[in-house]
Structure formats: structure tokens, C-alpha cells
C-alpha atoms as a PDB file:
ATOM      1  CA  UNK A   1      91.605  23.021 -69.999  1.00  0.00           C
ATOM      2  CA  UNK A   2      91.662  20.511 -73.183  1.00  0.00           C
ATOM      3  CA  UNK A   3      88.190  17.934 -73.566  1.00  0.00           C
ATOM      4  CA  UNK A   4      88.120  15.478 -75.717  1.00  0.00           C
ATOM      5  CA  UNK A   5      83.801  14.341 -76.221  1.00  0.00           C
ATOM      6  CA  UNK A   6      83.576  10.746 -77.502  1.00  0.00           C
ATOM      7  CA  UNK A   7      79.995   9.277 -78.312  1.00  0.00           C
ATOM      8  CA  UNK A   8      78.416   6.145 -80.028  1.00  0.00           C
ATOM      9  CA  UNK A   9      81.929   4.292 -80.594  1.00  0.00           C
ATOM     10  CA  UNK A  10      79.238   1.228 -81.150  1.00  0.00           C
ATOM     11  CA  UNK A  11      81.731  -1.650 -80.921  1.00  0.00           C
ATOM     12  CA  UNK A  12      79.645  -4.491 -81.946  1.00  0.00           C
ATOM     13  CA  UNK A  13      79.797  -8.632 -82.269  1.00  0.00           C
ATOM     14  CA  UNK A  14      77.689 -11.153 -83.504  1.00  0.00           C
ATOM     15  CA  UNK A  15      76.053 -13.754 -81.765  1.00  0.00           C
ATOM     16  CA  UNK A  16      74.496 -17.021 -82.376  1.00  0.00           C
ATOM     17  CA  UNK A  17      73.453 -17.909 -79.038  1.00  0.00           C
ATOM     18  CA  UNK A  18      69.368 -19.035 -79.052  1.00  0.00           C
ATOM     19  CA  UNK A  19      68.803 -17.420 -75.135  1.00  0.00           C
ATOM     20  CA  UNK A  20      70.560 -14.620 -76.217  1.00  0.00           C
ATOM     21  CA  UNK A  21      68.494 -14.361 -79.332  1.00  0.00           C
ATOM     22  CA  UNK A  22      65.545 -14.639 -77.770  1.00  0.00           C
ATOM     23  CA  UNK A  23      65.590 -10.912 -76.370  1.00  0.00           C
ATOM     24  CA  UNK A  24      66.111  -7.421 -78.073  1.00  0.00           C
ATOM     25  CA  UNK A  25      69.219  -8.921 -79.210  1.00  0.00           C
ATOM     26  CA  UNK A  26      67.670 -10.238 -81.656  1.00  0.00           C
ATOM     27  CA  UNK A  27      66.404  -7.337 -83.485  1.00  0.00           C
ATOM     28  CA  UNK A  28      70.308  -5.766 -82.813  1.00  0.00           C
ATOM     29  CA  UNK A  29      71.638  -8.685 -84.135  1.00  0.00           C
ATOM     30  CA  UNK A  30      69.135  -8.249 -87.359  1.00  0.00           C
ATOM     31  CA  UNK A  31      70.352  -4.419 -87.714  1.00  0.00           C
ATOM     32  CA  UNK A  32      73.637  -5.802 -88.009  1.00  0.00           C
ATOM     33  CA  UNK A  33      73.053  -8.147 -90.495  1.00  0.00           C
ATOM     34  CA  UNK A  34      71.119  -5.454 -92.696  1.00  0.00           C
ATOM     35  CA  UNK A  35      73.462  -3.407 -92.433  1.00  0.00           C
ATOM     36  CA  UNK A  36      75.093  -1.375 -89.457  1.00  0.00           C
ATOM     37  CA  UNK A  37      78.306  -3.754 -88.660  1.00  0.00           C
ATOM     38  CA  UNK A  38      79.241  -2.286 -92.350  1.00  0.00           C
ATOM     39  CA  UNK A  39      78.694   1.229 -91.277  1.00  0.00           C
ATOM     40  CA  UNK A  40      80.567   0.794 -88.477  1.00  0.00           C
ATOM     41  CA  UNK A  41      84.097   0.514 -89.088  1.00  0.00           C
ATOM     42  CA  UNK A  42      85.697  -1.160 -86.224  1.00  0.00           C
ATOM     43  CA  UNK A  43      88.976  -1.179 -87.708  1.00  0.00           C
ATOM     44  CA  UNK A  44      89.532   2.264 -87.639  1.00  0.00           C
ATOM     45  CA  UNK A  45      89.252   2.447 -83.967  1.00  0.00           C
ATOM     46  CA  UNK A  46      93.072   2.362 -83.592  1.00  0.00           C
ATOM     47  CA  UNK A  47      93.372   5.234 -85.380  1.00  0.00           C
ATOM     48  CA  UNK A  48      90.540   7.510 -83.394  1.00  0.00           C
ATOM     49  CA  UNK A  49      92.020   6.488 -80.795  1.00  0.00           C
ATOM     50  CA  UNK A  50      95.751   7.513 -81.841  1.00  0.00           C
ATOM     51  CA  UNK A  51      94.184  11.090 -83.162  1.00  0.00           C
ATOM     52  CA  UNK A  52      92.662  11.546 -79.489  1.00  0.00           C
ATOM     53  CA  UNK A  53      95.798  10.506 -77.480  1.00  0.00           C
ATOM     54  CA  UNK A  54      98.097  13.321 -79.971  1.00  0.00           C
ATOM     55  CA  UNK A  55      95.558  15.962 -78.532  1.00  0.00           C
ATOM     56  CA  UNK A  56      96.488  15.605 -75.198  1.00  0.00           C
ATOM     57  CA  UNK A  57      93.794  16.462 -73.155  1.00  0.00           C
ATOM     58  CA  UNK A  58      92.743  16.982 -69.723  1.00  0.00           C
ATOM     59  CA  UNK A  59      90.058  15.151 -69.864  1.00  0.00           C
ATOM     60  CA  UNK A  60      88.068  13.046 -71.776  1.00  0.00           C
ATOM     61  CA  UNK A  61      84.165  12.575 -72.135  1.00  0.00           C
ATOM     62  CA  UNK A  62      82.571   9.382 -73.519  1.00  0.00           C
ATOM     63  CA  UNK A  63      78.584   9.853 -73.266  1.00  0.00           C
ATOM     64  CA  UNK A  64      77.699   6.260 -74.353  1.00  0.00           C
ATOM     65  CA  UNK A  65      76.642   3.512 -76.391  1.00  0.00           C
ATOM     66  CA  UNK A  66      80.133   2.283 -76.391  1.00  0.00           C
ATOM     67  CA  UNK A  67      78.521  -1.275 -77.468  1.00  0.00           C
ATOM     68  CA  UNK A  68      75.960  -2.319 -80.038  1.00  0.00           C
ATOM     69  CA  UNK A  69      73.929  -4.881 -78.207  1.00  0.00           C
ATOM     70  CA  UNK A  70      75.512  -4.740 -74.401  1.00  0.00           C
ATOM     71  CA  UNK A  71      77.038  -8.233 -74.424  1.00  0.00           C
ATOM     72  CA  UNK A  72      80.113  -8.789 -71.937  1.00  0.00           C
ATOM     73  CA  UNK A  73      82.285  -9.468 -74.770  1.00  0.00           C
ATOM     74  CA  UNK A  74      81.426  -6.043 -76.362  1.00  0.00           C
ATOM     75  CA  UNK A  75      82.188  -4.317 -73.004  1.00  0.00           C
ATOM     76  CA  UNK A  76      85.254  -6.153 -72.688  1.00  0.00           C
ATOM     77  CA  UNK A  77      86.142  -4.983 -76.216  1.00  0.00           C
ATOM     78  CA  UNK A  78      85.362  -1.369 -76.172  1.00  0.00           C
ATOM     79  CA  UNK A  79      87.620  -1.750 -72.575  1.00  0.00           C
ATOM     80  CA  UNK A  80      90.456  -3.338 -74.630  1.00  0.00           C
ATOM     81  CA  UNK A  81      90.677  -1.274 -77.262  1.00  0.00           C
ATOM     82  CA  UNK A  82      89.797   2.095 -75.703  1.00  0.00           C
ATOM     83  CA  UNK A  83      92.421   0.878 -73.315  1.00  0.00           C
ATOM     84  CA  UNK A  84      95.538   4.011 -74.234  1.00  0.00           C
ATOM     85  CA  UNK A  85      92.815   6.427 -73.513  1.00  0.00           C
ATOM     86  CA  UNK A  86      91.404   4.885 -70.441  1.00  0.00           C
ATOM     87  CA  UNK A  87      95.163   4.875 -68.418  1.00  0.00           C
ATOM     88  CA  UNK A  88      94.138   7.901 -66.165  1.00  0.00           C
ATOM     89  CA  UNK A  89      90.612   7.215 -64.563  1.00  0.00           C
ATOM     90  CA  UNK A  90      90.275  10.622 -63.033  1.00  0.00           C
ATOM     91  CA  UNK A  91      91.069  12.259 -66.363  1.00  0.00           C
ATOM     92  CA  UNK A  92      87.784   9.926 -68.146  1.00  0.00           C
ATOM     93  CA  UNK A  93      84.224  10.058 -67.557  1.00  0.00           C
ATOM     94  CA  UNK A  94      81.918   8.047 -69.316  1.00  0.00           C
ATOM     95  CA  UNK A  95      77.655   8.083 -69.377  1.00  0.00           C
ATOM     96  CA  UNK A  96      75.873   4.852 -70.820  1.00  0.00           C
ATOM     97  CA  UNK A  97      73.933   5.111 -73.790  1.00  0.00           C
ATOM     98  CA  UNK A  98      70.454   3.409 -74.840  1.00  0.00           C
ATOM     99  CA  UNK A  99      72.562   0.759 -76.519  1.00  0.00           C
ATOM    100  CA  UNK A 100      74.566  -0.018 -73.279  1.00  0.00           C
ATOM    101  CA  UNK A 101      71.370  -1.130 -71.492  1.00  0.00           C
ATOM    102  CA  UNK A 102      69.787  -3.277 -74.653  1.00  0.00           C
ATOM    103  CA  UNK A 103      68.033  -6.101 -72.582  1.00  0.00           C
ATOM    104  CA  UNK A 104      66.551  -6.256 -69.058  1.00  0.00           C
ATOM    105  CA  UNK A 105      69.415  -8.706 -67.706  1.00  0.00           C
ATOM    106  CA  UNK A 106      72.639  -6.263 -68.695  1.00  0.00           C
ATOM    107  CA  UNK A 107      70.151  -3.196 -67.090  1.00  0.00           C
ATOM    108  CA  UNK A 108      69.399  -5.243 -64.068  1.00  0.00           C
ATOM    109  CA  UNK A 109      73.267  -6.753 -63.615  1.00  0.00           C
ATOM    110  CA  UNK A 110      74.725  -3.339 -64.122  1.00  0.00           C
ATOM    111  CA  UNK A 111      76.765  -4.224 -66.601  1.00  0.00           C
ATOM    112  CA  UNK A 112      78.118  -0.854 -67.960  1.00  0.00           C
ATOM    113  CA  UNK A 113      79.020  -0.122 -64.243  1.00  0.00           C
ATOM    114  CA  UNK A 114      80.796  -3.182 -63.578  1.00  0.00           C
ATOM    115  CA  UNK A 115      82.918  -2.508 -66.781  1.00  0.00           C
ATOM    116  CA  UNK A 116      83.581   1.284 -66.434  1.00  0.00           C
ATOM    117  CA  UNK A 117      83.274   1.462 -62.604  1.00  0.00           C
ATOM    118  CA  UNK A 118      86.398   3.278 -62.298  1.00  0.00           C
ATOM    119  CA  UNK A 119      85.261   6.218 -64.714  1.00  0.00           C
ATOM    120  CA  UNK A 120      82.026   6.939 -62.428  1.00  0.00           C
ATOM    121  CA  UNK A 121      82.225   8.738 -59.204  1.00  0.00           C
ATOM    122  CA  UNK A 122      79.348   6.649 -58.701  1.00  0.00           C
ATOM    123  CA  UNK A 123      77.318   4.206 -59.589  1.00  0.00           C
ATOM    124  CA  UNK A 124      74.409   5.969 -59.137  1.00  0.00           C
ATOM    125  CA  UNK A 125      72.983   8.993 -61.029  1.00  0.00           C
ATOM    126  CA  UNK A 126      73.095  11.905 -60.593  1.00  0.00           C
ATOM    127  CA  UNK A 127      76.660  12.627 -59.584  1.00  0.00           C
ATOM    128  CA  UNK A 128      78.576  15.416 -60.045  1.00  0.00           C
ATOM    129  CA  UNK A 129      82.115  15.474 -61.124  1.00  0.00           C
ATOM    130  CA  UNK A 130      85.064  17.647 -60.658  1.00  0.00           C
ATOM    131  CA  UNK A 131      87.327  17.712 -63.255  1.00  0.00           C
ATOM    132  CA  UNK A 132      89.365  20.960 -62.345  1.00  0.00           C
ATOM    133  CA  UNK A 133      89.088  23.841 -60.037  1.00  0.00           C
ATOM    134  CA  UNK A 134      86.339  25.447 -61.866  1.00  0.00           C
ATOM    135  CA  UNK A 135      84.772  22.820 -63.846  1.00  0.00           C
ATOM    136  CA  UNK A 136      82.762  19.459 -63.019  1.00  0.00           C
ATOM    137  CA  UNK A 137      80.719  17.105 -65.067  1.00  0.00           C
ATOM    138  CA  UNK A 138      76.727  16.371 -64.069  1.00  0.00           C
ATOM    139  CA  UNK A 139      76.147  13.076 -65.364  1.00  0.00           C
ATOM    140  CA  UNK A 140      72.240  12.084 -65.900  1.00  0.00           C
ATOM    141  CA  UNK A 141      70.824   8.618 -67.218  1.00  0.00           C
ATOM    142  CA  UNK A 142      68.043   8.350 -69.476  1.00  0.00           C
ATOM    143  CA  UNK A 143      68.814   5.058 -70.871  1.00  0.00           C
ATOM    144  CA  UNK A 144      66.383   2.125 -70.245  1.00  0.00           C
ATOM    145  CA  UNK A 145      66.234  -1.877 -71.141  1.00  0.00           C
ATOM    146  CA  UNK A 146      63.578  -1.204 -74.111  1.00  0.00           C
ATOM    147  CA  UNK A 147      63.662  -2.208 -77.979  1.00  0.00           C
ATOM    148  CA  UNK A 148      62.683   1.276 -78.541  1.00  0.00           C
ATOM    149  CA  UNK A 149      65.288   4.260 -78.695  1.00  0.00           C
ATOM    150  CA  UNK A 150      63.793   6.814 -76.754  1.00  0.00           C
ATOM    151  CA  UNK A 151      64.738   7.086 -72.665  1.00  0.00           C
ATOM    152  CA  UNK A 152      63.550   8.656 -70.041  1.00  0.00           C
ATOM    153  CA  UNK A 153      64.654  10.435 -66.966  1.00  0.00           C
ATOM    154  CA  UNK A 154      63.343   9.234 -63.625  1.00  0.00           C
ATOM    155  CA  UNK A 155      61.782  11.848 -61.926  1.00  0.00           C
ATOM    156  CA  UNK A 156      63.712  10.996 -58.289  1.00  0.00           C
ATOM    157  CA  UNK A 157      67.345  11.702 -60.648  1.00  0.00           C
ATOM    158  CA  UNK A 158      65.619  14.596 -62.221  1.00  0.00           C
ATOM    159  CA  UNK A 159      64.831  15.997 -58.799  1.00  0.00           C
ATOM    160  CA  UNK A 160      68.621  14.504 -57.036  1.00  0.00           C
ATOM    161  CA  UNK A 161      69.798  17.012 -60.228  1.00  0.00           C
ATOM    162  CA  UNK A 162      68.141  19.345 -59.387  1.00  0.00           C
ATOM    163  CA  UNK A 163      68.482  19.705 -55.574  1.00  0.00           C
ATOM    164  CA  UNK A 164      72.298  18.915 -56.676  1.00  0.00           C
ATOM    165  CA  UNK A 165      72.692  21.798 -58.666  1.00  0.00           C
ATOM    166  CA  UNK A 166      70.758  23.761 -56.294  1.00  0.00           C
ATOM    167  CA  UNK A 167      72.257  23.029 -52.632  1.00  0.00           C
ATOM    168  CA  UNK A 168      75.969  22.139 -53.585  1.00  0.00           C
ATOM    169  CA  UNK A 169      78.120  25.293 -52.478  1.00  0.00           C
ATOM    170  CA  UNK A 170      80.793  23.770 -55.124  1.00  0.00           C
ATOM    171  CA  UNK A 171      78.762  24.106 -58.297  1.00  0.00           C
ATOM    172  CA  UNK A 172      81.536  24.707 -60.451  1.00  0.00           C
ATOM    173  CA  UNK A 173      81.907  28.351 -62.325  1.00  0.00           C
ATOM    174  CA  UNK A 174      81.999  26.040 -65.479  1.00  0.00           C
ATOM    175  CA  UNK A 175      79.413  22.816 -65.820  1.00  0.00           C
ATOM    176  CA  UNK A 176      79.247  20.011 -67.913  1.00  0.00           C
ATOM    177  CA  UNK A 177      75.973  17.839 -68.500  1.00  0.00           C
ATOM    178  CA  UNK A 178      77.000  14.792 -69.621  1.00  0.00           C
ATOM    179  CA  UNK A 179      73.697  12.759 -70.930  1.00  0.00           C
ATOM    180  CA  UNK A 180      73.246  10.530 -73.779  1.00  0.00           C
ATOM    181  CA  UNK A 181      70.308  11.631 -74.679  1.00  0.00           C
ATOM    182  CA  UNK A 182      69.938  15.529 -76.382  1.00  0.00           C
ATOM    183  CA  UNK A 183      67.028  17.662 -75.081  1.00  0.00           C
ATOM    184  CA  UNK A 184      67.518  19.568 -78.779  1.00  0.00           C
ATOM    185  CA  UNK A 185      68.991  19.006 -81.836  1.00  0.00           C
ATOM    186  CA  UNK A 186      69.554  21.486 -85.018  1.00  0.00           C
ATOM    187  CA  UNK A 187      66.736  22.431 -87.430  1.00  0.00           C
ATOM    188  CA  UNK A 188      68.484  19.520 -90.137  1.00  0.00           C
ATOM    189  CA  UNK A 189      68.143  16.838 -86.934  1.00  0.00           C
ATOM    190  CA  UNK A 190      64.873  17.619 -85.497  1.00  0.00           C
ATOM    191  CA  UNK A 191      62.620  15.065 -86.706  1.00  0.00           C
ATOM    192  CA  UNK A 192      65.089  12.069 -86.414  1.00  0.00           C
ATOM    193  CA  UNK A 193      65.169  13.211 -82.584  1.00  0.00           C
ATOM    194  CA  UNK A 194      61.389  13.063 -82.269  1.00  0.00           C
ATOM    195  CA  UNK A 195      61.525   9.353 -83.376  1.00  0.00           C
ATOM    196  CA  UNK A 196      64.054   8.620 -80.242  1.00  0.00           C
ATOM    197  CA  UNK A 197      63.929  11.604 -77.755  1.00  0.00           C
ATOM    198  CA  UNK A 198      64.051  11.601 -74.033  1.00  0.00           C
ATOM    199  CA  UNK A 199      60.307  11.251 -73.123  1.00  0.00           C
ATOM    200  CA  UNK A 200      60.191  13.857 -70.824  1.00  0.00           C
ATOM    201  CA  UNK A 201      62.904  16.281 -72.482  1.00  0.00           C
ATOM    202  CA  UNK A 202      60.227  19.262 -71.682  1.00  0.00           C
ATOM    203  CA  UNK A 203      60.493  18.545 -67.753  1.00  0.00           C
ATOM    204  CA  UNK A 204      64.627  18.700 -68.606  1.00  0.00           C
ATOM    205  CA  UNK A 205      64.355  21.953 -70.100  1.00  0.00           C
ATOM    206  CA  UNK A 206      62.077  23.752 -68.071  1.00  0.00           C
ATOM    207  CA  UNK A 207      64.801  23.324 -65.633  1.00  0.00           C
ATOM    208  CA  UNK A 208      68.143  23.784 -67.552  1.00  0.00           C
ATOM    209  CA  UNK A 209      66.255  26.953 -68.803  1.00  0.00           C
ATOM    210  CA  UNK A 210      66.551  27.969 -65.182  1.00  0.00           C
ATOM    211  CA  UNK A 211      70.300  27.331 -64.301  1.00  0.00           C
ATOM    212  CA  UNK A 212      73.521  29.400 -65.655  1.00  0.00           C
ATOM    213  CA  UNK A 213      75.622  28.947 -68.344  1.00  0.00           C
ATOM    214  CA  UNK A 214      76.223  25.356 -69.288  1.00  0.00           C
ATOM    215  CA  UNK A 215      77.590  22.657 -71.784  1.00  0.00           C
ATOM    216  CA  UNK A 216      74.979  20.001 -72.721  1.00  0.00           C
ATOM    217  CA  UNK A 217      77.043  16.825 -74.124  1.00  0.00           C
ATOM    218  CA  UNK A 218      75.643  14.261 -75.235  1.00  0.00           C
ATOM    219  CA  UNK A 219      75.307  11.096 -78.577  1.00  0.00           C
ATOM    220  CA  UNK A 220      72.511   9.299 -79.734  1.00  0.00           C
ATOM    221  CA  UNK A 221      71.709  11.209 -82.801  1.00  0.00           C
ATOM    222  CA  UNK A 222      74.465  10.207 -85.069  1.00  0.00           C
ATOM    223  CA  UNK A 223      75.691  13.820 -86.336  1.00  0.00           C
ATOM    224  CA  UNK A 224      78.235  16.586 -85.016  1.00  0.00           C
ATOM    225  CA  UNK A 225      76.929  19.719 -83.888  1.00  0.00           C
ATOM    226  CA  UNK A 226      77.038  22.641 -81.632  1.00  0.00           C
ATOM    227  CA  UNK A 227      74.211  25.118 -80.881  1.00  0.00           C
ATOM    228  CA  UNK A 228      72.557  27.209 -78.938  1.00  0.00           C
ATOM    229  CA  UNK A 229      68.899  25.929 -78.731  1.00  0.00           C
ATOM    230  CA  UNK A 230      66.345  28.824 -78.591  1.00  0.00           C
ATOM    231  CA  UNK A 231      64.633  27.597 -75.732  1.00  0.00           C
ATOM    232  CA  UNK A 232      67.756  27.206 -73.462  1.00  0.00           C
ATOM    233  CA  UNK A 233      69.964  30.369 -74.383  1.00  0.00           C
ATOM    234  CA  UNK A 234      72.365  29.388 -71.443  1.00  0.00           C
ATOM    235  CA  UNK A 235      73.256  26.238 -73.006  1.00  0.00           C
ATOM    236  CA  UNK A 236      75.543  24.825 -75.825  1.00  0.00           C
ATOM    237  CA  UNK A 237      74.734  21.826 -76.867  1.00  0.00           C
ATOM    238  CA  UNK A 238      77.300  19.746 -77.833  1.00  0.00           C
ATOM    239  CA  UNK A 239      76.539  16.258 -80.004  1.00  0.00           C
ATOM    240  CA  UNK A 240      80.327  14.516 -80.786  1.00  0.00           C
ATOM    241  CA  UNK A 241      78.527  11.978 -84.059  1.00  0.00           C
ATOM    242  CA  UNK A 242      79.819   9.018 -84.257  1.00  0.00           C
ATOM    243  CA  UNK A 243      83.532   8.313 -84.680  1.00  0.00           C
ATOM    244  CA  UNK A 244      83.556   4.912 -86.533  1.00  0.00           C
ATOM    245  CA  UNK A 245      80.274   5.576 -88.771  1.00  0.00           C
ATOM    246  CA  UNK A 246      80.493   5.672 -92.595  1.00  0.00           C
ATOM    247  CA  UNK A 247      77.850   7.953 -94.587  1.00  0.00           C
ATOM    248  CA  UNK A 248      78.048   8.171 -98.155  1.00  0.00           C
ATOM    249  CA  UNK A 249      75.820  11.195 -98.325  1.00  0.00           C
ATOM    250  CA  UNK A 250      79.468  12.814 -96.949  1.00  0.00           C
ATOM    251  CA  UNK A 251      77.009  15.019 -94.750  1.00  0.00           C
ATOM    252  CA  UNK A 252      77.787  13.834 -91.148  1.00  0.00           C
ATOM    253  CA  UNK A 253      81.576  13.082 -91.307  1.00  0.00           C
ATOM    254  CA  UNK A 254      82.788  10.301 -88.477  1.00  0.00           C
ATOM    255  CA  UNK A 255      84.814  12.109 -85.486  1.00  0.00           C
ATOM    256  CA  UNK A 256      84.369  13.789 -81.774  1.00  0.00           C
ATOM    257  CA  UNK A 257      84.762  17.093 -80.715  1.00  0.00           C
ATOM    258  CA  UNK A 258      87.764  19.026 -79.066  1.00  0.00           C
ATOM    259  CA  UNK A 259      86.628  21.599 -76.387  1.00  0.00           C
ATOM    260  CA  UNK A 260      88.883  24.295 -75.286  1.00  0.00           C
ATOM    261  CA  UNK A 261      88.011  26.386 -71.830  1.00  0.00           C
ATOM    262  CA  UNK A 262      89.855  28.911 -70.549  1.00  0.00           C
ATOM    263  CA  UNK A 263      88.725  31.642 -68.259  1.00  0.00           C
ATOM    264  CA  UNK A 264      84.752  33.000 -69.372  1.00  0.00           C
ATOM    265  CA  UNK A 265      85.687  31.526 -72.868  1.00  0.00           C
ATOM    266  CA  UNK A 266      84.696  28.354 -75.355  1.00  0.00           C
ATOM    267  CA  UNK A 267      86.081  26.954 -78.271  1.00  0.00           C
ATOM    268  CA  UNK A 268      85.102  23.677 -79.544  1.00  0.00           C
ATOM    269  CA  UNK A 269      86.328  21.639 -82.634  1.00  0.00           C
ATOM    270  CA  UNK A 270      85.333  18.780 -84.603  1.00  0.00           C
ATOM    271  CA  UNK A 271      88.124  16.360 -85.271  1.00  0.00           C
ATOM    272  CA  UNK A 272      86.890  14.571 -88.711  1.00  0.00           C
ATOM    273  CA  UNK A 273      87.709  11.682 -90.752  1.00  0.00           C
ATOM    274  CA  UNK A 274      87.144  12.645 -94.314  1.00  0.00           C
ATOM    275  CA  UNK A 275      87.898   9.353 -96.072  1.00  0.00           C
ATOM    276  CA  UNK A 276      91.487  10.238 -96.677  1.00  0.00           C
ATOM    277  CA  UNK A 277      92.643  12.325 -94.300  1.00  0.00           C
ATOM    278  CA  UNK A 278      91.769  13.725 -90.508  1.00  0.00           C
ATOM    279  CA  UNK A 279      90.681  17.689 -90.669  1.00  0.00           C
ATOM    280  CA  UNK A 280      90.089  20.109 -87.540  1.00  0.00           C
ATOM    281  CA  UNK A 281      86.809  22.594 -88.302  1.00  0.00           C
ATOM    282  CA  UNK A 282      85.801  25.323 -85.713  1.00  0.00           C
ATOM    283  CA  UNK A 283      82.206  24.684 -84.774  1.00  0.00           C
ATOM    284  CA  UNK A 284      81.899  27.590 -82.093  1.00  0.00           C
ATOM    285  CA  UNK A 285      83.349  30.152 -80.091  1.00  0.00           C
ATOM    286  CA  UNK A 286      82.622  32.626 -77.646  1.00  0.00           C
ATOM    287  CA  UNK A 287      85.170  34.335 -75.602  1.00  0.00           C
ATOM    288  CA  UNK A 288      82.447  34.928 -72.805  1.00  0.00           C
ATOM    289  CA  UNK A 289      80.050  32.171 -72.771  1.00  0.00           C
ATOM    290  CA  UNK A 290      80.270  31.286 -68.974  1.00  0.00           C
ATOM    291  CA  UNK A 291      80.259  34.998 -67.994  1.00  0.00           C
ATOM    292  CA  UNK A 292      77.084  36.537 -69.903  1.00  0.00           C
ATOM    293  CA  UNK A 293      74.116  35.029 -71.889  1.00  0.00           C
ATOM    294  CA  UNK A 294      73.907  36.004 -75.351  1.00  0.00           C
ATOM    295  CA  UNK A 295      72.136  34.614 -78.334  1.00  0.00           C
ATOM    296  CA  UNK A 296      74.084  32.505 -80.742  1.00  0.00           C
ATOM    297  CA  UNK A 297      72.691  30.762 -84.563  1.00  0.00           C
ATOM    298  CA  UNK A 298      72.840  27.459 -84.724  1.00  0.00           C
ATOM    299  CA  UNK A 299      75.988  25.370 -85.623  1.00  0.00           C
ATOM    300  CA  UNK A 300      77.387  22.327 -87.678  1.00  0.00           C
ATOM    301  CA  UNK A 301      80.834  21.085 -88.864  1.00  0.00           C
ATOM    302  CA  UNK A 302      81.845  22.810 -91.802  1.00  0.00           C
ATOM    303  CA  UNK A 303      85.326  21.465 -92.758  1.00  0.00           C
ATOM    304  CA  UNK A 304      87.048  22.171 -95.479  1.00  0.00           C
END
């Protein structure tokens, strides 16, 4: 089985409207202004979009904050132009991100439900997935209406995960967490985590600590990685960056991630645009991960 893992697309548009101003939106609409519409690159979306589609996959993962300040006509833009990838609902899940929910009236109207109803089993979390024979997505929600970055997970979907996980008879040999939010990030990432973590990430990983072997995709943090963290050897954590982002620094290269399962085995790759040219690096392997745990260092792109 071929994934494709999507994150922080962050289609964005401006907006002059007072009532709208007069919200978070305002402070978006200022980040924009200073600078993020320019780091951004909305024009290369076509072509992300046409690398994806020559892969082929399975199935594809999108783990939010598909818009920039969650205004319809952002939703109906990331629908539009995400629109060849999006053909096949039961081959796409998507997770909201923090930017998805940006104000208390797109939280409370459901917004990112009403637009990508058809790639949630439902539209409530937690749900779990399947997405083969012996593979299925857990999709979690941390994302709240709040100016600030960091989420939270409510402790009734932190215990519906948990009694999910526990009870179901078809837990799937293979499982996906799909969450915006990371509960770890690489030594090089740590700190900017801290500034917008999940609140209570410790109550997360006392109990992913506890289950099997696992895939932990997620966004937020703006850089490609995969890694074992040491406090959850069972899990891989798998951030896609940002696809569209520009860094001059040339140290977090815009793309998404490629994940190849087969059997016990793992092999994940990060599709990058290099400012010339697309390149495919090998992030991780393991031609037992879902049968044994064992101890891996952690991982970043490294492309030639």
C-alpha cells in the first residue's frame, strides 16, 4: 500500500471586510501582509498536486490547515484546486488544522466539515478509518477557535480514543494517527513546538506509550521529518512540512511524504521541491516496524 501525507497546504486570501476584521482574522490577515502570503506560493499548487497524482497512491492523508484564516472562500479554494486529488473520497482522509478553526463562528458552523464532509467517516472525533485490510487511520482533533497556536485534546475524545483502540476487535495490524498537532518533534524542532504544542501532549503520550506499533502523522510545525521519539519507541512520527512554503535558509525544503507498507515493513519518502527541480530522499526504513519494537535515531530529509 502507497500513502501520500499532505499538511499545511495554507491556501490563503485577503480580506477587507470590517466584521470579518474584527476577529482573529485580523491578526491572520496582518501575518499576511508582513509576510506569509509571500512564503506561500500558491501558484505552485498545480504542480504538487501533478507530482502527487504521478505517484499513484492508495491513499492519501491531508492532516490540516488547508486554509490560512478559515474563510468559505479559502475552503472553497483549497476544494477547487485540490480537486484531481480529491476524485476518490474513500481513497482521502483529511484532519483540520489550528488554522482551519481560526475564529469562534467557522469552529461553531463546522465549517471544515461542511467542506470536506465526504473525506470524514464522521463528523465527529475520534473515528477510526479503514483504509485496507490491515490498515486504518485514527483521526484526533486538537484544534480550537483561539489566536494562539497551541490545541488541546478534549479529554471525552482522548478517552472515545482510547476505549476505541481498546474495545474494537478490528484494530487494524497497521494504524495510522492522523492529528495535526505532533506530541514530539526532532532535537532541531523542539523549542518551536513548545511555543505551539498540544496542551496536554503528556496525557497523549502516556497512552500511545501503551499501544503497539504505530504511525503518528501529523503538520503544524512547518518541517519534514521522521523519528522515533524516545519516549514512544512504538511510534514513527511522521511531520509532511509544508508543500507550498519558501525558506531561504534551504533547511526545510517544501514537499509531503510518500509512505510505502507492505507486510511488517515501512518505507517513507520525502518528495521535495528544491527550487529547480522535484527530488525523492529516503527518510526511514524498517523492514519490521509493525512486527517488533526496536530503537531507531532520529530522522530528517537529507536530499541530495
Amino acid at each position: 500500500m502507497k500513502l501520500v501525507h499532505l499538511s499545511d497546504i495554507h491556501v490563503w486570501h485577503y480580506t477587507w471586510n470590517p466584521r470579518r476584521l474584527l476577529s482573529t482574522r485580523f491578526f491572520r490577515t496582518i501575518e499576511l501582509l508582513s509576510g506569509r502570503a509571500s512564503r506561500f506560493n500558491l501558484t505552485r499548487l498545480e504542480d504538487v498536486v501533478a507530482r502527487v497524482q504521478s505517484l499513484a497512491a492508495d491513499h492519501i492523508l491531508i492532516t490540516g490547515d488547508l486554509t490560512t484564516m478559515a474563510l468559505p472562500v479559502e475552503f472553497s479554494e483549497a476544494k477547487h484546486r485540490l480537486a484531481p486529488l480529491l476524485g476518490d473520497p474513500s481513497r482521502v482522509t483529511i484532519v483540520p488544522g489550528n488554522h482551519d478553526r481560526s475564529t469562534w463562528y467557522s469552529n461553531y458552523s463546522k465549517r471544515f466539515e461542511v467542506a470536506f464532509r465526504e473525506f470524514l467517516p464522521s463528523p465527529n472525533f475520534p473515528w477510526l478509518r479503514k483504509i485496507g485490510e490491515d490498515t486504518a487511520i485514527l483521526g484526533l482533533d486538537a484544534t480550537r477557535a483561539r489566536l494562539e497556536p497551541t490545541g488541546r485534546l478534549p479529554d471525552s475524545q482522548l478517552r472515545a480514543a482510547q476505549e476505541l483502540i481498546a474495545s474494537s476487535a478490528g484494530v487494524p495490524h497497521r494504524l495510522i494517527i492522523a492529528s495535526h498537532y505532533p506530541v514530539a518533534a526532532p532535537p532541531d524542532y523542539s523549542a518551536e513546538l513548545t511555543k505551539k504544542r498540544m496542551k496536554n501532549d503528556y496525557e497523549v503520550i502516556e497512552w500511545l506509550a501503551r499501544i503497539g506499533p504505530h504511525l503518528y502523522c501529523c503538520g503544524h510545525v512547518h518541517a519534514a521529518w521522521a523519528f522515533r521519539p524516545a519516549a514512544l519507541p512504538n511510534e514513527l512520527c511522521l511531520n509532511s512540512g509544508a508543500p507550498l512554503m519558501s525558506d531561504p535558509t534551504g533547511k526545510r525544503l517544501p514537499g509531503f511524504l510518500e509512505i510505502d507498507l507492505e507486510g511488517d515493513s515501512i518505507a517513507v519518502f520525502h518528495h521535495a521541491w528544491t527550487g529547480a527541480e522535484w527530488s525523492r530522499s529516503s527518510m526511514f526504513q524498517d523492514d519490521a516496524f509493525f512486527a517488533e519494537n526496536r530503537v531507531a535515531e532520529p530522522a530528517t530529509a537529507n536530499h541530495d
